[in-house]
PDB file of N, CA and C in Angstrom:
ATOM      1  N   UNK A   1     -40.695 -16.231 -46.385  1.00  0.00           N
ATOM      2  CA  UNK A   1     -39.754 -15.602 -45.481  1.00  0.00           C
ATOM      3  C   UNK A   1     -39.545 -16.511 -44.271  1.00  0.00           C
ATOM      4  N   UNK A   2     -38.738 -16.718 -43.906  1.00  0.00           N
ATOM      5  CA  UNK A   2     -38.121 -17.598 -42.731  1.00  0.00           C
ATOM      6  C   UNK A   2     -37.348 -16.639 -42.391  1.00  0.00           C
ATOM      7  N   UNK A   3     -37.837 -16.935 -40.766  1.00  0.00           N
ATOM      8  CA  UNK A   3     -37.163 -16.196 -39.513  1.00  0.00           C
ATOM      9  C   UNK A   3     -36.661 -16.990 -38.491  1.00  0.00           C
ATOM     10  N   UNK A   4     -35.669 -16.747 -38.170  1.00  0.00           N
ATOM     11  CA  UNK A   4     -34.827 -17.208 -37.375  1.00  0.00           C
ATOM     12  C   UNK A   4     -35.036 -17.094 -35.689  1.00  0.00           C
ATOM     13  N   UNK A   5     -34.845 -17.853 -35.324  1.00  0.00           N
ATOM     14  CA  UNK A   5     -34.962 -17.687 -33.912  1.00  0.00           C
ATOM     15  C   UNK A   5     -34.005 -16.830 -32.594  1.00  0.00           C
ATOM     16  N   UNK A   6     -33.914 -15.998 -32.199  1.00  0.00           N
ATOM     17  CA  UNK A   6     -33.093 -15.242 -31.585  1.00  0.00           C
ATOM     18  C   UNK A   6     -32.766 -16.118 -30.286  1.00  0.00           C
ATOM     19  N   UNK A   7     -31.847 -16.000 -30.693  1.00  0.00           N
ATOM     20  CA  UNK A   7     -31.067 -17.180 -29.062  1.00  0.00           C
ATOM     21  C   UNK A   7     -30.553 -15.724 -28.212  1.00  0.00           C
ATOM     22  N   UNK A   8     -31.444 -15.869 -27.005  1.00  0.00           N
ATOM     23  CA  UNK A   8     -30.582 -15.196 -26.062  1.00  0.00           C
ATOM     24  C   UNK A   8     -29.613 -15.855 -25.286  1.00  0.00           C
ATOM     25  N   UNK A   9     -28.440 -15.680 -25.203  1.00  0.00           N
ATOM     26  CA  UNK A   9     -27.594 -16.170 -23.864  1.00  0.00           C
ATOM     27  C   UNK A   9     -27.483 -15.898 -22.493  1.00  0.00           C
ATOM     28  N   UNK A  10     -27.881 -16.499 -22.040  1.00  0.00           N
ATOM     29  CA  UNK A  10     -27.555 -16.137 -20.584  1.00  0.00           C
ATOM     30  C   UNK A  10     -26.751 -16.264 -19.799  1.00  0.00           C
ATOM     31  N   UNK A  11     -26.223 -15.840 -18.721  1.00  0.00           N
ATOM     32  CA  UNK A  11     -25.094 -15.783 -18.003  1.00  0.00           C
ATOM     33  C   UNK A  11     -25.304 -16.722 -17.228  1.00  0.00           C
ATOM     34  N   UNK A  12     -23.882 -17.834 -16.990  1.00  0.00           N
ATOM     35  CA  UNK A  12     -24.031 -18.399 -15.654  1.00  0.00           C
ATOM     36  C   UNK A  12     -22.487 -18.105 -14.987  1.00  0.00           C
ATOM     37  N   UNK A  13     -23.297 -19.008 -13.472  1.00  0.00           N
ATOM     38  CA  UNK A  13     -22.441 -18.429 -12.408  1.00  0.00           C
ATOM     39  C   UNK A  13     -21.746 -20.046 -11.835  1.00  0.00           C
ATOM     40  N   UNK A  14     -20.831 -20.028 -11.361  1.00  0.00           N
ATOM     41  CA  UNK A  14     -20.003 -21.018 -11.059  1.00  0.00           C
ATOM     42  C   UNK A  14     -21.150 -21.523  -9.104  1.00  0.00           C
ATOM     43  N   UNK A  15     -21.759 -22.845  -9.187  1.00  0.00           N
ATOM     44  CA  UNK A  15     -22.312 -22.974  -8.401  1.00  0.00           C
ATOM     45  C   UNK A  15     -22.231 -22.922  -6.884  1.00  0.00           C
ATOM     46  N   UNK A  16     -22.672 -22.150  -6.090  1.00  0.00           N
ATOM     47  CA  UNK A  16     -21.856 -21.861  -4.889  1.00  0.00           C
ATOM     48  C   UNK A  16     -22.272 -22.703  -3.689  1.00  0.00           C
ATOM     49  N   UNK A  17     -22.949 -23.913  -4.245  1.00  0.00           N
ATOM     50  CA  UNK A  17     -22.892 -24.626  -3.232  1.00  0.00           C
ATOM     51  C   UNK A  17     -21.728 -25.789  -3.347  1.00  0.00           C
ATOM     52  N   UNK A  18     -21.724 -26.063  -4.680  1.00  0.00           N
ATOM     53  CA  UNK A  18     -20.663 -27.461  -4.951  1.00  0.00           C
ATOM     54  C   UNK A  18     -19.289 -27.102  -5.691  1.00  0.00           C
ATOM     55  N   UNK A  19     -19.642 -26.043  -5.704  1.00  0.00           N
ATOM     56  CA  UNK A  19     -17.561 -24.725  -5.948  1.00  0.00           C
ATOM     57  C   UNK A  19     -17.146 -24.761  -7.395  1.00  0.00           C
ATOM     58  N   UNK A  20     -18.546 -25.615  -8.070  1.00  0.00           N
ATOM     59  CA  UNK A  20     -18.129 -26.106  -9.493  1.00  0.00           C
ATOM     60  C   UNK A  20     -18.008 -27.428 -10.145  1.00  0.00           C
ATOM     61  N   UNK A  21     -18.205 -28.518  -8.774  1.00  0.00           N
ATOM     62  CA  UNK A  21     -17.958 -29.577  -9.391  1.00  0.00           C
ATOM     63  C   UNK A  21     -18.768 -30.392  -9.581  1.00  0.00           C
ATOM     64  N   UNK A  22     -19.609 -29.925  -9.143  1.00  0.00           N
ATOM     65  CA  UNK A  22     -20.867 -31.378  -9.812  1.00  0.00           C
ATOM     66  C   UNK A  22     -21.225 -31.562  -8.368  1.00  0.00           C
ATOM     67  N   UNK A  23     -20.688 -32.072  -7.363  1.00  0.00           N
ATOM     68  CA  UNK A  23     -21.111 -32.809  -6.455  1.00  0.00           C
ATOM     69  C   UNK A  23     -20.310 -32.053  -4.893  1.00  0.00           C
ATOM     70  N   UNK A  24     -20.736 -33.456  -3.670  1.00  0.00           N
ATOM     71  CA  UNK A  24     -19.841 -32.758  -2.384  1.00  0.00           C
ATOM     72  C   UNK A  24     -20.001 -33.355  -1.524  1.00  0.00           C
ATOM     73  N   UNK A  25     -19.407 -33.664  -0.508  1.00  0.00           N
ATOM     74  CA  UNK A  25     -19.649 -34.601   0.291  1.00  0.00           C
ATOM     75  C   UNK A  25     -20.516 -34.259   1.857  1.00  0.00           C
ATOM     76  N   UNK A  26     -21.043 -35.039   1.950  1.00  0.00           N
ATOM     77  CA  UNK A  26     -22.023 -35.003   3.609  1.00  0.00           C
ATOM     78  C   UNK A  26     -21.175 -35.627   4.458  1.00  0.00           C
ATOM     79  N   UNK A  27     -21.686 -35.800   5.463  1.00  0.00           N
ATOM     80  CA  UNK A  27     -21.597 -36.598   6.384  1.00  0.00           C
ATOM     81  C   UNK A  27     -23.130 -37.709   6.623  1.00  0.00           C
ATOM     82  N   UNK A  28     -22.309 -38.740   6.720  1.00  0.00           N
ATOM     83  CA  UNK A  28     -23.588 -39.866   6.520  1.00  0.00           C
ATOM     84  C   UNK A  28     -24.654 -40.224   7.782  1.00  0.00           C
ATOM     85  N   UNK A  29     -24.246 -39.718   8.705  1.00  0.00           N
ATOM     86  CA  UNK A  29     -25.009 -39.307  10.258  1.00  0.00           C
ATOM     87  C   UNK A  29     -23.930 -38.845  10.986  1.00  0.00           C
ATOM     88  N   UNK A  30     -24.644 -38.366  11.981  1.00  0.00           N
ATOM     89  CA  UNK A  30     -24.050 -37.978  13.730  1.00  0.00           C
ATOM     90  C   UNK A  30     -22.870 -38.827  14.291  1.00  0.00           C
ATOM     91  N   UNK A  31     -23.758 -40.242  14.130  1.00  0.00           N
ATOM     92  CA  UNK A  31     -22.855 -40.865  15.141  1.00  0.00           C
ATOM     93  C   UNK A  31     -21.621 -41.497  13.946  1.00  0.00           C
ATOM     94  N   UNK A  32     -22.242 -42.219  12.843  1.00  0.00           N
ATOM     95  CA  UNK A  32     -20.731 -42.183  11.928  1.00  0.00           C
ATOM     96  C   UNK A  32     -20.614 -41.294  10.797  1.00  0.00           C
ATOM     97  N   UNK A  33     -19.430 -40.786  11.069  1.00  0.00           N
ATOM     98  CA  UNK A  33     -18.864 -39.467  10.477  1.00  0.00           C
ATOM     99  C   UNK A  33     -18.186 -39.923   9.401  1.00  0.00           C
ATOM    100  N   UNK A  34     -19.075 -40.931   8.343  1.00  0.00           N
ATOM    101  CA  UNK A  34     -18.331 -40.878   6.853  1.00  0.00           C
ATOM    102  C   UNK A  34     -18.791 -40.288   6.043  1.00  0.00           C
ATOM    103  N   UNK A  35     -18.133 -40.056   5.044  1.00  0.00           N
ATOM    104  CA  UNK A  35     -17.978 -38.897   3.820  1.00  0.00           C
ATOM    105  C   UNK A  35     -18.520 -39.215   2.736  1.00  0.00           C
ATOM    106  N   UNK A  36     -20.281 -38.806   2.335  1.00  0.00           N
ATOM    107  CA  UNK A  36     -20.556 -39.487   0.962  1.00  0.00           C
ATOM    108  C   UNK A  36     -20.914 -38.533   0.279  1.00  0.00           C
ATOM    109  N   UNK A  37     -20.624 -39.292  -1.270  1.00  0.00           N
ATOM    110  CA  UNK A  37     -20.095 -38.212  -2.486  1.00  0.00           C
ATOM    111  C   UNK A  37     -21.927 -37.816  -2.835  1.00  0.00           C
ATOM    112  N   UNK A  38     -22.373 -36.715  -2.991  1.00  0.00           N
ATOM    113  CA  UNK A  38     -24.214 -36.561  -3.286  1.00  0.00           C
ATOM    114  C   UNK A  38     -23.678 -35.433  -4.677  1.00  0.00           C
ATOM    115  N   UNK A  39     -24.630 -35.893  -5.503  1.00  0.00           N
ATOM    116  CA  UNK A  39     -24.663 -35.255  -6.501  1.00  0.00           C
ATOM    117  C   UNK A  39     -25.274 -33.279  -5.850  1.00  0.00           C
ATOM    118  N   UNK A  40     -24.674 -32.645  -7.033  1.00  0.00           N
ATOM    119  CA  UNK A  40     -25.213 -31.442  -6.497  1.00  0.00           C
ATOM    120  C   UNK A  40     -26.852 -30.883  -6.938  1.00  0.00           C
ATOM    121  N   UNK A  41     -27.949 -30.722  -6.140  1.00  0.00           N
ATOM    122  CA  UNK A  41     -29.323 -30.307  -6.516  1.00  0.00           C
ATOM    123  C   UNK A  41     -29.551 -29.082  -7.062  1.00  0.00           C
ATOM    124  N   UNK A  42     -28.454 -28.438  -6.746  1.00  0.00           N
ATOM    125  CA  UNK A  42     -28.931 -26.836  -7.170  1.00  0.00           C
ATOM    126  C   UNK A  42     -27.950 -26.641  -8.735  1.00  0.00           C
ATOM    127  N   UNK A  43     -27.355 -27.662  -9.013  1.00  0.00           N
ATOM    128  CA  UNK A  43     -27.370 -27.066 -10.363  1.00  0.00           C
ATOM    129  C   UNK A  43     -27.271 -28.255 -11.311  1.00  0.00           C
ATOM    130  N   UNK A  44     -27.734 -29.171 -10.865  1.00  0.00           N
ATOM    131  CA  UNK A  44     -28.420 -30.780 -11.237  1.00  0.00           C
ATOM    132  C   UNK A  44     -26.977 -31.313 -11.722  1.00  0.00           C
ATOM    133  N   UNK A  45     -25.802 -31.042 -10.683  1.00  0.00           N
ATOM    134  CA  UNK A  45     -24.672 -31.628 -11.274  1.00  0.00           C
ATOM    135  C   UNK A  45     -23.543 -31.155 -12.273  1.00  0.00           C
ATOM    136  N   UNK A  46     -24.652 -30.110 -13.179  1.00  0.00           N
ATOM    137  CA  UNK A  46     -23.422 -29.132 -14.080  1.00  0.00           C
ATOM    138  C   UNK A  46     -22.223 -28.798 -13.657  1.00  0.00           C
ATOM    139  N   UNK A  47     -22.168 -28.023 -11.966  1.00  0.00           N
ATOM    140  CA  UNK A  47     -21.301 -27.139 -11.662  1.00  0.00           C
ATOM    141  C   UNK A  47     -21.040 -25.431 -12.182  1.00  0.00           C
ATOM    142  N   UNK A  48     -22.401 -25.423 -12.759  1.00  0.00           N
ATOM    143  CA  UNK A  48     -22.849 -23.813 -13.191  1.00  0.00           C
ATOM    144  C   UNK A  48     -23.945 -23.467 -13.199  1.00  0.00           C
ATOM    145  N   UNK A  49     -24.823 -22.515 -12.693  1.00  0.00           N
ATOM    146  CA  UNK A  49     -26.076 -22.264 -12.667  1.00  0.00           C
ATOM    147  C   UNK A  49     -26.283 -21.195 -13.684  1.00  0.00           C
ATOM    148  N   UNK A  50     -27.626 -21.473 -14.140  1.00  0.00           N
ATOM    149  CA  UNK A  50     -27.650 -19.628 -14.437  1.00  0.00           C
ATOM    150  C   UNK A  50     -28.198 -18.637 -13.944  1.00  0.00           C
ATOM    151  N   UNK A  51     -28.168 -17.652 -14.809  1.00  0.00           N
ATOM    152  CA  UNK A  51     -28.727 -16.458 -13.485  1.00  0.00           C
ATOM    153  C   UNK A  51     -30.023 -16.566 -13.224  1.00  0.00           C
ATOM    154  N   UNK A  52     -30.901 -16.745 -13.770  1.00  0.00           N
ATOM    155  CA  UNK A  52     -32.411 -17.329 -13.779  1.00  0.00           C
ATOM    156  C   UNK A  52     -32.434 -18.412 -12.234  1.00  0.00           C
ATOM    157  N   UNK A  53     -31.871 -19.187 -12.574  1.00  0.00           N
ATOM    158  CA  UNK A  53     -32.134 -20.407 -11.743  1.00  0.00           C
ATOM    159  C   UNK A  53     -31.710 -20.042 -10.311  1.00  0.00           C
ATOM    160  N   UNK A  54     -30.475 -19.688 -10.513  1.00  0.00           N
ATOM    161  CA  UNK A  54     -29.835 -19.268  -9.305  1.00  0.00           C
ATOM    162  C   UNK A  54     -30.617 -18.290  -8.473  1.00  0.00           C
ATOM    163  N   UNK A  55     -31.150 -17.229  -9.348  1.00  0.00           N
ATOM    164  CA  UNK A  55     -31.977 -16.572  -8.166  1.00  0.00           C
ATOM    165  C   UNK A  55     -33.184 -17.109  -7.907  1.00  0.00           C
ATOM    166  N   UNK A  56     -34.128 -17.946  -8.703  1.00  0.00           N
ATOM    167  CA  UNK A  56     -35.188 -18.852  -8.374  1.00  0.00           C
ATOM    168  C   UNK A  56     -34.615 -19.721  -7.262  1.00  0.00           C
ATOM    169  N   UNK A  57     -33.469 -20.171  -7.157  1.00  0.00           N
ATOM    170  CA  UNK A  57     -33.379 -20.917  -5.630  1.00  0.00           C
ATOM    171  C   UNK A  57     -33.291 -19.840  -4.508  1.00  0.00           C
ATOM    172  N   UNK A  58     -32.263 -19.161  -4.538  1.00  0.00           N
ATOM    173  CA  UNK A  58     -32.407 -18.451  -2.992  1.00  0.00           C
ATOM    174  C   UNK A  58     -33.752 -17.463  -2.504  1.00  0.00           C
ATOM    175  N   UNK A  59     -34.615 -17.250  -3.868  1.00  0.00           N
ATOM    176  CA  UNK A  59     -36.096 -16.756  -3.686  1.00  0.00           C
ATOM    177  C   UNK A  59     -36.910 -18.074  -3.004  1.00  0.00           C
ATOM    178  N   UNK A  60     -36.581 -19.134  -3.376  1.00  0.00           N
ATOM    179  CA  UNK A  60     -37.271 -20.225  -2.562  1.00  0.00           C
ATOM    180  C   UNK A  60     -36.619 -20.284  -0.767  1.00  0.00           C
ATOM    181  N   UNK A  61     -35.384 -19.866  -0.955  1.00  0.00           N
ATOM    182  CA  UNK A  61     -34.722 -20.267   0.880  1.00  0.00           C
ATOM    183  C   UNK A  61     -34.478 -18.954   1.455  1.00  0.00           C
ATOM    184  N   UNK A  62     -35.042 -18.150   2.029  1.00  0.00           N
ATOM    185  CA  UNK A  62     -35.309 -16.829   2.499  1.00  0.00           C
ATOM    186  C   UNK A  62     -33.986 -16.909   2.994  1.00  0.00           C
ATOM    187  N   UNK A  63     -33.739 -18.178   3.900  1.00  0.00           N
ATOM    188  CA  UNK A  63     -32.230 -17.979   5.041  1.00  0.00           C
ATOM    189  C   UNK A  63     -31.461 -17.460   4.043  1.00  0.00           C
ATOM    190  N   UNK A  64     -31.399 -18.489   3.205  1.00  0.00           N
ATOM    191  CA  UNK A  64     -29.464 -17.918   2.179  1.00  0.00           C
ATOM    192  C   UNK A  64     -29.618 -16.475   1.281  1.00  0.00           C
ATOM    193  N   UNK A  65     -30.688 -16.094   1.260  1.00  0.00           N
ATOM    194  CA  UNK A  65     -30.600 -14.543   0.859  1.00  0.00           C
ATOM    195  C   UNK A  65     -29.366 -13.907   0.998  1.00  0.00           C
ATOM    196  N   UNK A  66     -29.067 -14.004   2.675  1.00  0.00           N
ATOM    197  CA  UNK A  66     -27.558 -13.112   3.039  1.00  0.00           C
ATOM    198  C   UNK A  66     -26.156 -13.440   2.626  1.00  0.00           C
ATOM    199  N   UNK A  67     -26.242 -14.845   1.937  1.00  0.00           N
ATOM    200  CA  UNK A  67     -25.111 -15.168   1.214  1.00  0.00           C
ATOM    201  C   UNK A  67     -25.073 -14.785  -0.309  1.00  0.00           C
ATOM    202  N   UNK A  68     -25.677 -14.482  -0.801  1.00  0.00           N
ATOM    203  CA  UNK A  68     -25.750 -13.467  -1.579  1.00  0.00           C
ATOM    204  C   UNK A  68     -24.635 -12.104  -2.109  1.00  0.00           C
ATOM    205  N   UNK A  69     -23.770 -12.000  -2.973  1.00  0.00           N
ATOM    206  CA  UNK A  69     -23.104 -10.840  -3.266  1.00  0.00           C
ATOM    207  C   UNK A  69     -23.120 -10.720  -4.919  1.00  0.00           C
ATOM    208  N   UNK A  70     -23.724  -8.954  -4.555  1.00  0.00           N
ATOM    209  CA  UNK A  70     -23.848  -8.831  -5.607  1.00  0.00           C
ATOM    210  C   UNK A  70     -23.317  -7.849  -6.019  1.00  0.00           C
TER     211      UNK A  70
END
């Protein structure tokens, strides 16, 4: 008998720090105000998180809790 493995799917969410695209730009210091492209950390660049992950980050950053809608 062979059994199959049950794939659950999980939901993801369009990343709300980088709007979806992978990446976003900083500012490269204070005093010069140029624009560099940084990959995005919170969803290693995909531009989608999932729901797992996504709430494992803002459980790590107490501040962004309030950005949050659910």
């Amino acid at each position: 008998m062979v059994r199959k493995k049950k794939m659950t799917k999980t939901k993801t969410k369009i990343c709300p720090r980088c709007k979806g695209n992978g990446f976003f730009k900083v500012k490269e210091s204070v005093e010069r105000k140029v624009d560099i492209v940084v990959q995005c950390p919170m969803c290693n660049s995909e531009g989608e998180v999932h729901d797992k992950e996504f709430d494992e980050y803002f459980d790590s950053y107490i501040e962004l809790k309030p950005l949050l809608k659910h």
